[in-house]
C-alpha atoms as a PDB file:
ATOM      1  CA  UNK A   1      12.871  14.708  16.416  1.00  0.00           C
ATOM      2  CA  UNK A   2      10.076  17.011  14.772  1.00  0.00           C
ATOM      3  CA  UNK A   3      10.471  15.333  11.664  1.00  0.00           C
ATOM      4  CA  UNK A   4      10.208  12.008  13.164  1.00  0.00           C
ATOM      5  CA  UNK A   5       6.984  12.778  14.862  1.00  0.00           C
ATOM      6  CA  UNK A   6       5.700  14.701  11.789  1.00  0.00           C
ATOM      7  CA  UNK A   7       6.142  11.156   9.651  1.00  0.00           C
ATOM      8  CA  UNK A   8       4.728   8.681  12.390  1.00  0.00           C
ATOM      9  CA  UNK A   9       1.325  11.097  12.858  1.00  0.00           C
ATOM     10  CA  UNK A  10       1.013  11.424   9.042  1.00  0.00           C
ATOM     11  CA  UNK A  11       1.334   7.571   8.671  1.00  0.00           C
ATOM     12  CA  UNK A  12      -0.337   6.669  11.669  1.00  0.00           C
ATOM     13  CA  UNK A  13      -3.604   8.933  10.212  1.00  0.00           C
ATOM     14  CA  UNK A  14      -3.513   7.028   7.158  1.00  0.00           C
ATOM     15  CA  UNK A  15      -2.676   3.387   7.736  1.00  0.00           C
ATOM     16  CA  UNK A  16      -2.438   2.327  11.619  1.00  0.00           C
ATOM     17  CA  UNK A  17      -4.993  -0.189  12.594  1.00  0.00           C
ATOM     18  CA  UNK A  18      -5.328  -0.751   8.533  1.00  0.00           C
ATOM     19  CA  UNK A  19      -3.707  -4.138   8.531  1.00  0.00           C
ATOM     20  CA  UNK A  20      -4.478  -4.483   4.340  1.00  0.00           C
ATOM     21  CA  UNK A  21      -3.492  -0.350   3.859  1.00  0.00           C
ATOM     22  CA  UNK A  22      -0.312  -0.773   5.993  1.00  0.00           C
ATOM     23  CA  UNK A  23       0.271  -4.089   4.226  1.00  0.00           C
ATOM     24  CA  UNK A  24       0.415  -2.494   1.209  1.00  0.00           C
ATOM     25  CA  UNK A  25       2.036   0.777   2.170  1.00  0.00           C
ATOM     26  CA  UNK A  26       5.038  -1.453   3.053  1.00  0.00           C
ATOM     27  CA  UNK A  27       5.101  -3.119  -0.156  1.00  0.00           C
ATOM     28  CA  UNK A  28       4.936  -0.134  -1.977  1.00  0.00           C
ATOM     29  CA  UNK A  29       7.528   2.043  -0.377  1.00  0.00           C
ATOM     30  CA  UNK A  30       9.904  -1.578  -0.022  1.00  0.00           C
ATOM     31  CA  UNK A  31      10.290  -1.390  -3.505  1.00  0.00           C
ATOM     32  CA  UNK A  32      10.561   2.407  -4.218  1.00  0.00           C
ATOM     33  CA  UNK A  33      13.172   2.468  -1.634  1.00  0.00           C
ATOM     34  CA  UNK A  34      15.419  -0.037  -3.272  1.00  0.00           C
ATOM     35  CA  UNK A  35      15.192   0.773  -6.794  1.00  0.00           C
ATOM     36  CA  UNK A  36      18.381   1.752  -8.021  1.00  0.00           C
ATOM     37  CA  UNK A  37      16.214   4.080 -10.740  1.00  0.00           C
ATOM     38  CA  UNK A  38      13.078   6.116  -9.178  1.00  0.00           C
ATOM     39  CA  UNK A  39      10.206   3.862 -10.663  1.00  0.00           C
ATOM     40  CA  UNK A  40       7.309   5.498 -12.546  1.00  0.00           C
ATOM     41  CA  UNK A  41       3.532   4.400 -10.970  1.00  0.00           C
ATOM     42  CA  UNK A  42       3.373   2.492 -14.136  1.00  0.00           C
ATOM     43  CA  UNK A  43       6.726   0.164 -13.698  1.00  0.00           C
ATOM     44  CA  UNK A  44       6.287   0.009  -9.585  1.00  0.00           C
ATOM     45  CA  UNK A  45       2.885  -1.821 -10.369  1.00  0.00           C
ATOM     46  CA  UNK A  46       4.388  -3.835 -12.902  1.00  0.00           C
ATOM     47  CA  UNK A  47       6.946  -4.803 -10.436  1.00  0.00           C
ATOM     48  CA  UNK A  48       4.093  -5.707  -7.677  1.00  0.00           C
ATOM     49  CA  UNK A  49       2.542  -7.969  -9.710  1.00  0.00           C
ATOM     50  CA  UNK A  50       5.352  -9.952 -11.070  1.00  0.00           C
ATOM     51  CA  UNK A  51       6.199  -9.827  -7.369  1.00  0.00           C
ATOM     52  CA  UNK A  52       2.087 -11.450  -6.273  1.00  0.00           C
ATOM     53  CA  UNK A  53       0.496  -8.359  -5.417  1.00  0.00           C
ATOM     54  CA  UNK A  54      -2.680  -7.552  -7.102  1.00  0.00           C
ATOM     55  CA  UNK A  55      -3.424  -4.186  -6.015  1.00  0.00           C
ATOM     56  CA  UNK A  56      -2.601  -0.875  -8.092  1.00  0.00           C
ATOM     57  CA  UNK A  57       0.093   1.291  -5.801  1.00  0.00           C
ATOM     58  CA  UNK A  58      -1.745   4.109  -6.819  1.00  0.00           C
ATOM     59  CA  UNK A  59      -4.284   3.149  -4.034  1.00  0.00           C
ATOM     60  CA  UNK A  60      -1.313   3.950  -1.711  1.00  0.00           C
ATOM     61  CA  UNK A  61       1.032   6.412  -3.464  1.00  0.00           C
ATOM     62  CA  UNK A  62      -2.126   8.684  -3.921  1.00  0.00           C
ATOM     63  CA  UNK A  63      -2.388   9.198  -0.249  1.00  0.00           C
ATOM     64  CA  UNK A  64       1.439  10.398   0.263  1.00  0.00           C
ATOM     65  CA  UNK A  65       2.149  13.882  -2.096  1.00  0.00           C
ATOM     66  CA  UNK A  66       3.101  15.578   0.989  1.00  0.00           C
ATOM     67  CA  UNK A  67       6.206  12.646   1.179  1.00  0.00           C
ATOM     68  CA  UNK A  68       6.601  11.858  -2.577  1.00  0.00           C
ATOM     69  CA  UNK A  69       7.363  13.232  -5.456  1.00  0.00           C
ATOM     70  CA  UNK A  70       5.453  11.911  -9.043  1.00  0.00           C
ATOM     71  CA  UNK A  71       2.180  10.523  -6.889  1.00  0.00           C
ATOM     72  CA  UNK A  72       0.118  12.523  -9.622  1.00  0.00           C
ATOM     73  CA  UNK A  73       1.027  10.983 -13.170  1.00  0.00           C
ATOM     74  CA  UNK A  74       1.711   7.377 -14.363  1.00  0.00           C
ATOM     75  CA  UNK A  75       4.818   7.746 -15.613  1.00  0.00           C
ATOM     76  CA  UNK A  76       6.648  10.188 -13.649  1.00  0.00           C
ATOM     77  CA  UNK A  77       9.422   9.092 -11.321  1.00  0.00           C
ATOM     78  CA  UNK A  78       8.194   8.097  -7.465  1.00  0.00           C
ATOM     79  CA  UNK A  79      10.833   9.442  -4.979  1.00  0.00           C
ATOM     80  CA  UNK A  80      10.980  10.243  -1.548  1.00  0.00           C
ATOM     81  CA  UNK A  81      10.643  14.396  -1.637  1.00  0.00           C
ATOM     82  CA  UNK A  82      13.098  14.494   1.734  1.00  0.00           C
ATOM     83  CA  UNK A  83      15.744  11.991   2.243  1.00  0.00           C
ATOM     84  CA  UNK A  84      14.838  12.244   5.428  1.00  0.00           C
ATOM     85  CA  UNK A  85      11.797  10.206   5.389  1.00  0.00           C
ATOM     86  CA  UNK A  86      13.816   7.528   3.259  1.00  0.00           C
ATOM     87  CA  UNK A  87      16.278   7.469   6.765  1.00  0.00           C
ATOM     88  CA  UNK A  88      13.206   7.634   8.857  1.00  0.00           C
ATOM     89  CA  UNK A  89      11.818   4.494   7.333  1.00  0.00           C
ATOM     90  CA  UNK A  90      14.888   2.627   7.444  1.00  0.00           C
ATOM     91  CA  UNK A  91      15.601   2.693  10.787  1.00  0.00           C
ATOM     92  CA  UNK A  92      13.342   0.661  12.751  1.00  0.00           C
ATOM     93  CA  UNK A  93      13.848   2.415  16.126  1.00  0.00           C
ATOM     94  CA  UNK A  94      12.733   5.322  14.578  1.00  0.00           C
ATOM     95  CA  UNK A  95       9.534   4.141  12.215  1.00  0.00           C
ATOM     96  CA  UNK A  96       8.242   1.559  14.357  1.00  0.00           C
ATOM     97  CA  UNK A  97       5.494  -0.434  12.291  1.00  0.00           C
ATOM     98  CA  UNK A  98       6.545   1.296   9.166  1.00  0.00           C
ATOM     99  CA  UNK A  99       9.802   0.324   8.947  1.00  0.00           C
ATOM    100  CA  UNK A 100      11.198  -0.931   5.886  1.00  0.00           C
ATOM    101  CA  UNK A 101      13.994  -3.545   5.775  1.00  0.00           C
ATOM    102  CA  UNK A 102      16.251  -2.698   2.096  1.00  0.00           C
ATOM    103  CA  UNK A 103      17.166  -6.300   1.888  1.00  0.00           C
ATOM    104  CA  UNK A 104      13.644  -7.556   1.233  1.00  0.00           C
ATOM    105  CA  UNK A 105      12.920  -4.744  -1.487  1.00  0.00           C
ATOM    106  CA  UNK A 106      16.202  -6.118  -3.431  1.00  0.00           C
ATOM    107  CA  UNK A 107      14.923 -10.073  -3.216  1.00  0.00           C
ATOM    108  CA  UNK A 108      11.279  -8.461  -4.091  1.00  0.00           C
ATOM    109  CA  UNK A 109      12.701  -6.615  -6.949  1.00  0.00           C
ATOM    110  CA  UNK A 110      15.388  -9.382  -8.214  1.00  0.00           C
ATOM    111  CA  UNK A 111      12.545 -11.906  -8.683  1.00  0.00           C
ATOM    112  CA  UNK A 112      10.373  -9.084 -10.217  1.00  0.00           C
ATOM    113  CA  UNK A 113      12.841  -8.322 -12.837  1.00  0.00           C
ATOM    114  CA  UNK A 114      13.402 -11.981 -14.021  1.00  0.00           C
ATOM    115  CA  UNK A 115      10.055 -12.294 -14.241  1.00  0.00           C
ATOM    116  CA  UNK A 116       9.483  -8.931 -16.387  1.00  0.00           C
ATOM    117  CA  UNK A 117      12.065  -9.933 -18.583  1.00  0.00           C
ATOM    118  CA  UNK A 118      10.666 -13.394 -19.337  1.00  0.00           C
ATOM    119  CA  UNK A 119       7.533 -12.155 -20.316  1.00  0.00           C
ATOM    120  CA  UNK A 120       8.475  -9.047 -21.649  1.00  0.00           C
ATOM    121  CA  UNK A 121      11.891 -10.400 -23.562  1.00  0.00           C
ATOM    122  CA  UNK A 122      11.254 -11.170 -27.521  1.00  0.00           C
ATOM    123  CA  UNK A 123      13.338 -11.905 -30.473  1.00  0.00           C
ATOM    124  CA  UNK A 124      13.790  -8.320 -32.748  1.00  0.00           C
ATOM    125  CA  UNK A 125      11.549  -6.718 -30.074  1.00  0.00           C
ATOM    126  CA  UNK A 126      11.630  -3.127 -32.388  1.00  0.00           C
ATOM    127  CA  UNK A 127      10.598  -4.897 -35.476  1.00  0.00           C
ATOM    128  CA  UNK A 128      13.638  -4.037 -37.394  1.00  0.00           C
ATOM    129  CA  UNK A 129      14.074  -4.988 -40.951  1.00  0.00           C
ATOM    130  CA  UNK A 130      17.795  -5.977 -40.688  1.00  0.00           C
ATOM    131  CA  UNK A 131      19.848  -7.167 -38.233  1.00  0.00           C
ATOM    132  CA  UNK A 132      23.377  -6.648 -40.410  1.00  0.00           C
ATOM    133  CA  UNK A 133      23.113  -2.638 -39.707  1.00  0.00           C
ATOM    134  CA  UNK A 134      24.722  -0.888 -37.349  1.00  0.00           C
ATOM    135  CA  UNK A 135      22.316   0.877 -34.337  1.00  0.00           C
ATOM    136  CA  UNK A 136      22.994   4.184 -35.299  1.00  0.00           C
ATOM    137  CA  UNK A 137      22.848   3.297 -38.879  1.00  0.00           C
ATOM    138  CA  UNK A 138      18.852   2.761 -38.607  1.00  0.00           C
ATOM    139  CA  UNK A 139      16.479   5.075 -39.053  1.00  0.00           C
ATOM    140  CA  UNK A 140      14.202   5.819 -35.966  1.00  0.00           C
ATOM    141  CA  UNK A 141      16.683   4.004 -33.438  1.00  0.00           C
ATOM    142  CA  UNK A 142      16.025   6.192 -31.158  1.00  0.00           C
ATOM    143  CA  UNK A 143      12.855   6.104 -30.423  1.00  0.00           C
ATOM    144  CA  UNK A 144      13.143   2.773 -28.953  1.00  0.00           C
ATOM    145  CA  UNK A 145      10.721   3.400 -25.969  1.00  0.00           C
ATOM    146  CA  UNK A 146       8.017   3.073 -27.800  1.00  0.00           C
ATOM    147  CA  UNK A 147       8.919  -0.394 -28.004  1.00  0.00           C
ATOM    148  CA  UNK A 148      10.446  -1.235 -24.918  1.00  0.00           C
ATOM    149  CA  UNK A 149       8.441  -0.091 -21.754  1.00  0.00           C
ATOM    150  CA  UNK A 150      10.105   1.333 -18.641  1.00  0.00           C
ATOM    151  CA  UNK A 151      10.118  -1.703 -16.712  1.00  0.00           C
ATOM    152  CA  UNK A 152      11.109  -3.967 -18.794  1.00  0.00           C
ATOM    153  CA  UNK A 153      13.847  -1.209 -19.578  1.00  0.00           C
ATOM    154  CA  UNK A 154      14.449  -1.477 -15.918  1.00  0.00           C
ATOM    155  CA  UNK A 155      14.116  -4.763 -15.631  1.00  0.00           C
ATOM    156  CA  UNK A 156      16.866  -5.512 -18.098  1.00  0.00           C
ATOM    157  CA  UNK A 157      19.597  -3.011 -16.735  1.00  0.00           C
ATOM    158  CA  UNK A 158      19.352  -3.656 -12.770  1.00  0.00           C
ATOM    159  CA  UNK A 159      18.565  -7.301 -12.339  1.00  0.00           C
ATOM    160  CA  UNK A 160      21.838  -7.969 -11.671  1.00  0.00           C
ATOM    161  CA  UNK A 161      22.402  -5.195  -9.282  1.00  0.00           C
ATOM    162  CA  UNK A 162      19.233  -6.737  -7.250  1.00  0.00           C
ATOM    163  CA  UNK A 163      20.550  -9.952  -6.630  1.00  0.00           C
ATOM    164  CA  UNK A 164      23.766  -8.604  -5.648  1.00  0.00           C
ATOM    165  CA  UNK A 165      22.225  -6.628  -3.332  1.00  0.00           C
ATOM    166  CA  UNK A 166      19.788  -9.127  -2.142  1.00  0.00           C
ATOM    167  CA  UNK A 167      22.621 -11.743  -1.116  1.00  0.00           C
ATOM    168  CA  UNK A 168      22.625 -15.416  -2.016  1.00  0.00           C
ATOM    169  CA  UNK A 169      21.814 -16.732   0.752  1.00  0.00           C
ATOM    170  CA  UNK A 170      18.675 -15.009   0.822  1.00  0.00           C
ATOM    171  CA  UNK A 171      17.040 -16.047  -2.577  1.00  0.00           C
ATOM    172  CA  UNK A 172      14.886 -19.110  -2.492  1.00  0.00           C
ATOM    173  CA  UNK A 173      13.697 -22.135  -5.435  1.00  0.00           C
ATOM    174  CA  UNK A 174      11.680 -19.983  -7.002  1.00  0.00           C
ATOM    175  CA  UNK A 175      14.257 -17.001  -8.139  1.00  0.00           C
ATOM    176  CA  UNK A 176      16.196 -19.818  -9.003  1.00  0.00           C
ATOM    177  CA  UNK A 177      13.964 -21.142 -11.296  1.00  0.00           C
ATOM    178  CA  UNK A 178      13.375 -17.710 -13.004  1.00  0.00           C
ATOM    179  CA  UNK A 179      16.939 -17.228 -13.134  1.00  0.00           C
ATOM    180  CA  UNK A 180      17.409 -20.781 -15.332  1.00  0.00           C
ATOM    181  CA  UNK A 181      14.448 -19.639 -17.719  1.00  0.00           C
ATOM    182  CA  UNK A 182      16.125 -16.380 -18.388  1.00  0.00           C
ATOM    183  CA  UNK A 183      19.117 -17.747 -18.785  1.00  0.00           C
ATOM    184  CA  UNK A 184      18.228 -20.525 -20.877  1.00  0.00           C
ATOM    185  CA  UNK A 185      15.564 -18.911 -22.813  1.00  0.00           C
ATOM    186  CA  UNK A 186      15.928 -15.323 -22.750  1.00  0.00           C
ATOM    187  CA  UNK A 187      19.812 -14.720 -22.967  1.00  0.00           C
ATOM    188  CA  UNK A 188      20.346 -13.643 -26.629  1.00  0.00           C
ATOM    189  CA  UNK A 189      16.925 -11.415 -26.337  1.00  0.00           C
ATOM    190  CA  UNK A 190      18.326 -10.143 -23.337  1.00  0.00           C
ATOM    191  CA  UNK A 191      21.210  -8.955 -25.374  1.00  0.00           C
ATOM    192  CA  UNK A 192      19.437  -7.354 -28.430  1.00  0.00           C
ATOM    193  CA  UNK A 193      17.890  -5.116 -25.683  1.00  0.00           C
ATOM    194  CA  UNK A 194      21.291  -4.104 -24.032  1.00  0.00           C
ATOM    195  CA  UNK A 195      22.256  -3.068 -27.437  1.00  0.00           C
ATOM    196  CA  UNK A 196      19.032  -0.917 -28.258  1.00  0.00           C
ATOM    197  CA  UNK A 197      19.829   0.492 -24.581  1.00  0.00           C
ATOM    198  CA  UNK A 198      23.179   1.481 -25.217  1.00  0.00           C
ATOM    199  CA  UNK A 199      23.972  -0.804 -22.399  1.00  0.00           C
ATOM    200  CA  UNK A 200      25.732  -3.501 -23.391  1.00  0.00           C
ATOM    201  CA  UNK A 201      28.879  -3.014 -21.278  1.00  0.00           C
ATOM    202  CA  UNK A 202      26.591  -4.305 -18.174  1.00  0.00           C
ATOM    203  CA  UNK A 203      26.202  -8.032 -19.487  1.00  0.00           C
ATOM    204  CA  UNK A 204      29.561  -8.778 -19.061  1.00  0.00           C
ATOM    205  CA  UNK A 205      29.530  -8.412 -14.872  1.00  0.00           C
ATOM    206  CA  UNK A 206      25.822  -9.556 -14.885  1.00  0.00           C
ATOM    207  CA  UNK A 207      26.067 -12.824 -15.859  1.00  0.00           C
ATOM    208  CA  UNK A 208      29.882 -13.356 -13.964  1.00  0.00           C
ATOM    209  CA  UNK A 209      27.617 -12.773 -10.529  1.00  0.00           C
ATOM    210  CA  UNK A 210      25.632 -16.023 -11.899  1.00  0.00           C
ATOM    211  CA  UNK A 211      28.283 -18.039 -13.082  1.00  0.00           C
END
């Protein structure tokens, strides 16, 4: 396949016989590949490093504008420009040492998110003066990404969808624990922010996955 060949000599020229590069390509793309919203450069190295990776993707993403699309800004969307080279990827017979396995991204991300949210999750996180008004009754509701990033934005709406995805039986102690904090501790923040979202009809099946 000409596309097939024209992916493994573009990869193979930038990360083959890189262990750390290809290391970190796979990270990268793992997680851009199972995000159920494109992620901006800003939220996919947000994601990394609640996830233990300390590098910036940019150092990876900045190599691949002739495959994806929003390499150039920090808060543009990062997508595959051909669904092709998302297919190519995910089929091991065809990427070879650049394969990416979907399951993994989902576990990566689920943990990822839990973690955002704990950190990121705080009581009247908009600083609103009332709490006995209506949403659209306030003035300036909707400018509510200036106070709620796009991950933890993220974070907040697909969680859920990530562990589904992931599969029980493949999530370990420590998205467990995260799971009991946000549960425990970050529940009724977790709900303001549904509300600012205009999301709240997604808690409902959320939390009946964990119960």
């Amino acid at each position: 396949d000409i596309l097939d060949s024209l992916y493994t000599n573009v990869l193979s020229q930038l990360f083959e016989g890189k262990d750390t590069s290809l290391s970190r390509f796979k990270s990268v793309m793992t997680l851009v590949l199972a995000s159920f919203e494109p992620p901006s450069l800003d939220t996919l190295n947000e994601m990394l490093h609640h996830n233990g990776d300390t590098f910036n993707a940019k150092t990876i993403v900045s190599y691949l504008g002739a495959l994806l699309s929003g390499v150039t800004s920090s808060d543009e969307p990062i997508r595959p420009l051909h669904t092709s080279f998302r297919d190519y990827l995910t089929d091991k017979e065809r990427s070879s040492i650049f394969h990416v396995e979907g399951n993994i991204g989902h576990c990566h991300l689920a943990l990822a998110t839990l973690r955002t949210m704990q950190t990121g999750l705080k009581f009247n996180i908009c600083g609103l003066e009332s709490s006995y008004q209506l949403n659209e009754d306030v003035a300036g509701i909707q400018d509510v990404g200036q106070f709620i990033p796009a991950h933890l934005s993220y974070a907040s709406r697909f969680w859920s969808n990530h562990l589904k995805s992931s599969g029980p039986d493949r999530l370990d102690d420590t998205y467990l624990a995260s799971l009991r904090v946000f549960l425990q501790e970050r529940l009724l923040f977790w709900f303001e922010i549904l509300s600012l979202l205009d999301s709240v009809s997604i808690a409902s099946p959320a939390l009946a996955l964990v119960s």
